[in-house]
Protein backbone atom coordinates (compact mmCIF):
# COMPACT_ATOMS: atom_id res chain seq x y z
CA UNK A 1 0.00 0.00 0.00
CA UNK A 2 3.01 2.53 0.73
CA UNK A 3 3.84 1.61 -2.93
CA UNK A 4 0.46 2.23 -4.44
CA UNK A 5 0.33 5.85 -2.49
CA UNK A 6 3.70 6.80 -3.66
CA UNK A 7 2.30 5.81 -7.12
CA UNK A 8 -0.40 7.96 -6.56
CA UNK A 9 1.55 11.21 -6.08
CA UNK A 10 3.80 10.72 -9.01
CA UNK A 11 0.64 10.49 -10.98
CA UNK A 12 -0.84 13.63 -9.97
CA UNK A 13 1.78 15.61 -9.48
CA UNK A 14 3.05 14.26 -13.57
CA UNK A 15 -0.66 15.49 -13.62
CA UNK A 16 -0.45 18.98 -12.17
CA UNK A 17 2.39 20.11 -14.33
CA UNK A 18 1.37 18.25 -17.26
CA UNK A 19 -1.66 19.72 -17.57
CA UNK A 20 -1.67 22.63 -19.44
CA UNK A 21 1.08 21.51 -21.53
CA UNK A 22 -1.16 18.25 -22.75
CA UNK A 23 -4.44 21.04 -23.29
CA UNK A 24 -1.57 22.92 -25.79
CA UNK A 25 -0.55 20.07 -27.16
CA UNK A 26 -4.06 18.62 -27.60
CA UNK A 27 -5.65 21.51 -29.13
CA UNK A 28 -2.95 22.23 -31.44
CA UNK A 29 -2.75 18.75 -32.60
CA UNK A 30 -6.15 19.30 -33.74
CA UNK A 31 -5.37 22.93 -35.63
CA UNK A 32 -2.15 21.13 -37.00
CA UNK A 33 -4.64 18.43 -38.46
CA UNK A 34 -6.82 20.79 -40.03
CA UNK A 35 -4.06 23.29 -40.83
CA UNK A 36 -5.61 23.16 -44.91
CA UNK A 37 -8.89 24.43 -43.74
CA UNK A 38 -7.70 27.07 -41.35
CA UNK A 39 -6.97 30.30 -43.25
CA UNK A 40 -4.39 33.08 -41.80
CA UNK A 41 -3.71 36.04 -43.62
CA UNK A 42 0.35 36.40 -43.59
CA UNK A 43 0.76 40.15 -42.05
CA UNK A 44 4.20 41.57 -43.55
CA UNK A 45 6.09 44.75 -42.24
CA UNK A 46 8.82 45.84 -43.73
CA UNK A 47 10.93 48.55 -42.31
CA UNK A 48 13.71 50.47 -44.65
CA UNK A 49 16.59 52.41 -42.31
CA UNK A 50 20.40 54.13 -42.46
CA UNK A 51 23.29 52.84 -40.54
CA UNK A 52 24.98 55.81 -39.06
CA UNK A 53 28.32 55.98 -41.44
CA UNK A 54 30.69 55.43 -38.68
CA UNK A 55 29.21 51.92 -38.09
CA UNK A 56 29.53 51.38 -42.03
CA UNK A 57 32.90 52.25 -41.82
CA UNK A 58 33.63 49.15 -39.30
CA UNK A 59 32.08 46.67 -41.13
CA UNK A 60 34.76 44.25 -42.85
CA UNK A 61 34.02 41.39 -44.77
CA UNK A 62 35.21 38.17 -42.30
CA UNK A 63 37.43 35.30 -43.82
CA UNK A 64 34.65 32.67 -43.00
CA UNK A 65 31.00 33.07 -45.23
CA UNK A 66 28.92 32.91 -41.70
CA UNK A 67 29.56 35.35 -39.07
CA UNK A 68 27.69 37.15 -36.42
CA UNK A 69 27.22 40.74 -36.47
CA UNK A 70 29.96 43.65 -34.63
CA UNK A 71 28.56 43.94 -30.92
CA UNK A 72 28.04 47.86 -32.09
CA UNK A 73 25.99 46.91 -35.08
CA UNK A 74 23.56 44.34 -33.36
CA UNK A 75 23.18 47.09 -29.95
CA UNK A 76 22.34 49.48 -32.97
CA UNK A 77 19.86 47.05 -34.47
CA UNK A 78 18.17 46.21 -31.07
CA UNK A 79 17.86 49.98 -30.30
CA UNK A 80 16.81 50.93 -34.14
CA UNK A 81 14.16 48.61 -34.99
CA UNK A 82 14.08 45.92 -31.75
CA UNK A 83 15.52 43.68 -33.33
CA UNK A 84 17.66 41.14 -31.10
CA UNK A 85 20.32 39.28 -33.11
CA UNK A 86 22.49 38.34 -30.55
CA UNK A 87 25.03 35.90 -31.98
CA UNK A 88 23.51 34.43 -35.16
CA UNK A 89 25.31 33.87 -37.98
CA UNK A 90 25.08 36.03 -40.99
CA UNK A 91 25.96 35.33 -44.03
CA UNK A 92 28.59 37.95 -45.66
CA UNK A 93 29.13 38.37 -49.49
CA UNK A 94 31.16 41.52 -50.65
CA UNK A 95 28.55 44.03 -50.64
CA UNK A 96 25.61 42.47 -48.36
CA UNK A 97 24.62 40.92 -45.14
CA UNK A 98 21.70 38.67 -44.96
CA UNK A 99 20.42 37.57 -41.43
CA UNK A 100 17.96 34.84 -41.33
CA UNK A 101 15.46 36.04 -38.43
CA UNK A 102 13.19 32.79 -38.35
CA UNK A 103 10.39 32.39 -34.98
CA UNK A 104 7.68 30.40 -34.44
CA UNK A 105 4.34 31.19 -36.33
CA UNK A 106 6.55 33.99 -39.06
CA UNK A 107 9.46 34.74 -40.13
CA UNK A 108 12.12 37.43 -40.50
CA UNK A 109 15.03 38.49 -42.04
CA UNK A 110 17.18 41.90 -42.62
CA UNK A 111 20.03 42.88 -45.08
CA UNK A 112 22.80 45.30 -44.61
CA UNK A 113 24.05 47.21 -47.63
CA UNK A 114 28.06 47.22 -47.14
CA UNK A 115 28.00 50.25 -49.75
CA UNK A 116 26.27 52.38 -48.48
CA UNK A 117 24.55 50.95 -45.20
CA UNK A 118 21.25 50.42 -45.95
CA UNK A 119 19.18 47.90 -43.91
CA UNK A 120 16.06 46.57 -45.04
CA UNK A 121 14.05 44.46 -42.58
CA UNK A 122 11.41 42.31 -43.14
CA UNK A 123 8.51 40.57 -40.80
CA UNK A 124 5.91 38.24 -41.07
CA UNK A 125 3.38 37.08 -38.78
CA UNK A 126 0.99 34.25 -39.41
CA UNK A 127 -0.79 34.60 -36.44
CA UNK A 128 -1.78 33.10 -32.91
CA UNK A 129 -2.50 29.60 -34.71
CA UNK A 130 0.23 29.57 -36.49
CA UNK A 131 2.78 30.23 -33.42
CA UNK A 132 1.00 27.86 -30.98
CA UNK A 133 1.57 25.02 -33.84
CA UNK A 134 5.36 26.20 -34.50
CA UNK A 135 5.30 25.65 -30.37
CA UNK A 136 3.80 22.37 -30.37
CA UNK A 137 6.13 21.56 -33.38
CA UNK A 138 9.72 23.05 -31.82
CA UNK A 139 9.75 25.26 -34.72
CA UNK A 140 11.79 27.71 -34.55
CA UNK A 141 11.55 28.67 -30.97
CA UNK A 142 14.98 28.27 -29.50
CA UNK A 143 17.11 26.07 -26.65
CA UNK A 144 14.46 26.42 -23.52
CA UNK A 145 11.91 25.62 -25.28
CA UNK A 146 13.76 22.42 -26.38
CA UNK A 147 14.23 21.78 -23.21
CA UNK A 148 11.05 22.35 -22.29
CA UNK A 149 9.47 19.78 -24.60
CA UNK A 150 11.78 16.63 -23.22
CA UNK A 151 11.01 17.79 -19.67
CA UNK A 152 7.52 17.32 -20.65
CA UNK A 153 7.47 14.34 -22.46
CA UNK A 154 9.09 13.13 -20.00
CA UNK A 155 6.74 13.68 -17.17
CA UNK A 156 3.86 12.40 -19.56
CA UNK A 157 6.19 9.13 -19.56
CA UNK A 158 5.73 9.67 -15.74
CA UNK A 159 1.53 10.27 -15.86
CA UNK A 160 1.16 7.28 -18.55
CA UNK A 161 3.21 4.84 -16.23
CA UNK A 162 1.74 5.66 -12.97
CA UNK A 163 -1.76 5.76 -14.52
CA UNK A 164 -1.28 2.13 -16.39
CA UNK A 165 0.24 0.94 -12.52
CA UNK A 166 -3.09 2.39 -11.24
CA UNK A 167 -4.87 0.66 -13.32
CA UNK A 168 -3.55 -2.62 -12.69
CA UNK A 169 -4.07 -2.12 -8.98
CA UNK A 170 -8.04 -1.53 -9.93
CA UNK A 171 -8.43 -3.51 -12.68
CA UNK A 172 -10.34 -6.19 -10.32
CA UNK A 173 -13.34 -4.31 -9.47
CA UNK A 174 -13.48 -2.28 -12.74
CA UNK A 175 -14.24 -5.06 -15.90
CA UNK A 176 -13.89 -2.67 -18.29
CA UNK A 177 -10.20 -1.34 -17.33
CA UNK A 178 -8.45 -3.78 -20.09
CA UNK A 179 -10.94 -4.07 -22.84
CA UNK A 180 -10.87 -0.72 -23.13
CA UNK A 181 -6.82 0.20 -22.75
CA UNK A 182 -6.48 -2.97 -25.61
CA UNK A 183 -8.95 -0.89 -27.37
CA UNK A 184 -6.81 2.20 -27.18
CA UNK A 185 -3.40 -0.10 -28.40
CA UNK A 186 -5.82 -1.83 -31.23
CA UNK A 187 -7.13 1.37 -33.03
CA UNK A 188 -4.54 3.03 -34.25
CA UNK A 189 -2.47 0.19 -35.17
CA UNK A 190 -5.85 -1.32 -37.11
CA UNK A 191 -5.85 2.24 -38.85
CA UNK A 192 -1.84 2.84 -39.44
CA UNK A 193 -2.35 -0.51 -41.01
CA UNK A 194 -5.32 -0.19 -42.94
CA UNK A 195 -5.46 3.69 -44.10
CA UNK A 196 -1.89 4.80 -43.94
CA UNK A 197 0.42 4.37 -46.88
């Protein structure tokens, strides 16, 4: 009995911070599934601006194709059109910088005119559906969030175990308890087999 009560915490507390992960996960499963009939209107904003000609003047072409922007350039960037580039890799050609600026549910990107320091930056945004389903995806949205999706698998390893050990324990006074977990291994190996190909 100590065992089945210790069971019984590490399925509700799995539970508690599982919870509204799985309801994110669940519902965007759904608007991933129907993604076709779903319609988002892409909003794009595109900004056009000068680098001052003292930060033009600093910019030299590295020896390797990818390189991040000078520390004075990205502070200028962040302070210009908050942007944050941080440490990405651009990539450098003799007369242009291209940063790839992609996030979950859009996309972004800015050049940098070596001539004469113009920097065009681009945005789109697909909307709310489109960046809970990059989320639910990994798309795009960085190392903590990566992080974030093993922790959580992990502790829905932790709510599926203790639930199928809780089971067991009650399977004697509920009938139903294995016809109906065989029933959710059967279905979707019936279907993979029969409609999938």
């Amino acid at each position: 009995m100590i065992f089945l009560g210790t069971v019984r915490q590490w399925h509700w507390i799995s539970s508690a911070i599982c919870l509204v992960g799985m309801l994110l996960f669940a519902i965007t499963g759904i608007t991933l599934n129907h993604a076709a009939q779903i319609s988002t209107k892409p909003r794009v904003e595109s900004i056009e601006k000068q680098l001052p000609k003292d930060l033009v003047g600093n910019l030299v072409v590295p020896d390797a194709e990818k390189a991040p922007l000078p520390m004075p350039v990205a502070q200028w960037l962040e302070q210009e059109l908050d942007i944050y580039v941080g440490k990405r890799p651009a990539e450098w050609s003799e007369d242009e910088i291209y940063l790839s600026l992609p996030r979950p549910g859009g996309d972004a990107w800015l050049t940098v005119d070596l001539t004469d320091g113009t920097v065009f930056f681009e945005k789109t945004d697909r909307g709310w559906i489109s960046y809970f389903n990059d989320l639910h995806k990994g798309r795009n949205t960085g190392k903590v969030w990566f992080w974030f999706i093993d922790i959580f698998s992990v502790a829905c390893v932790v709510f599926c175990i203790s639930g199928l050990i809780l089971l067991y324990r009650h399977a004697g006074s509920r009938p139903t308890t294995w016809p109906l977990v065989g029933l959710g291994l059967v279905v979707p190996i019936i279907l993979a087999l029969l409609f999938i190909h």
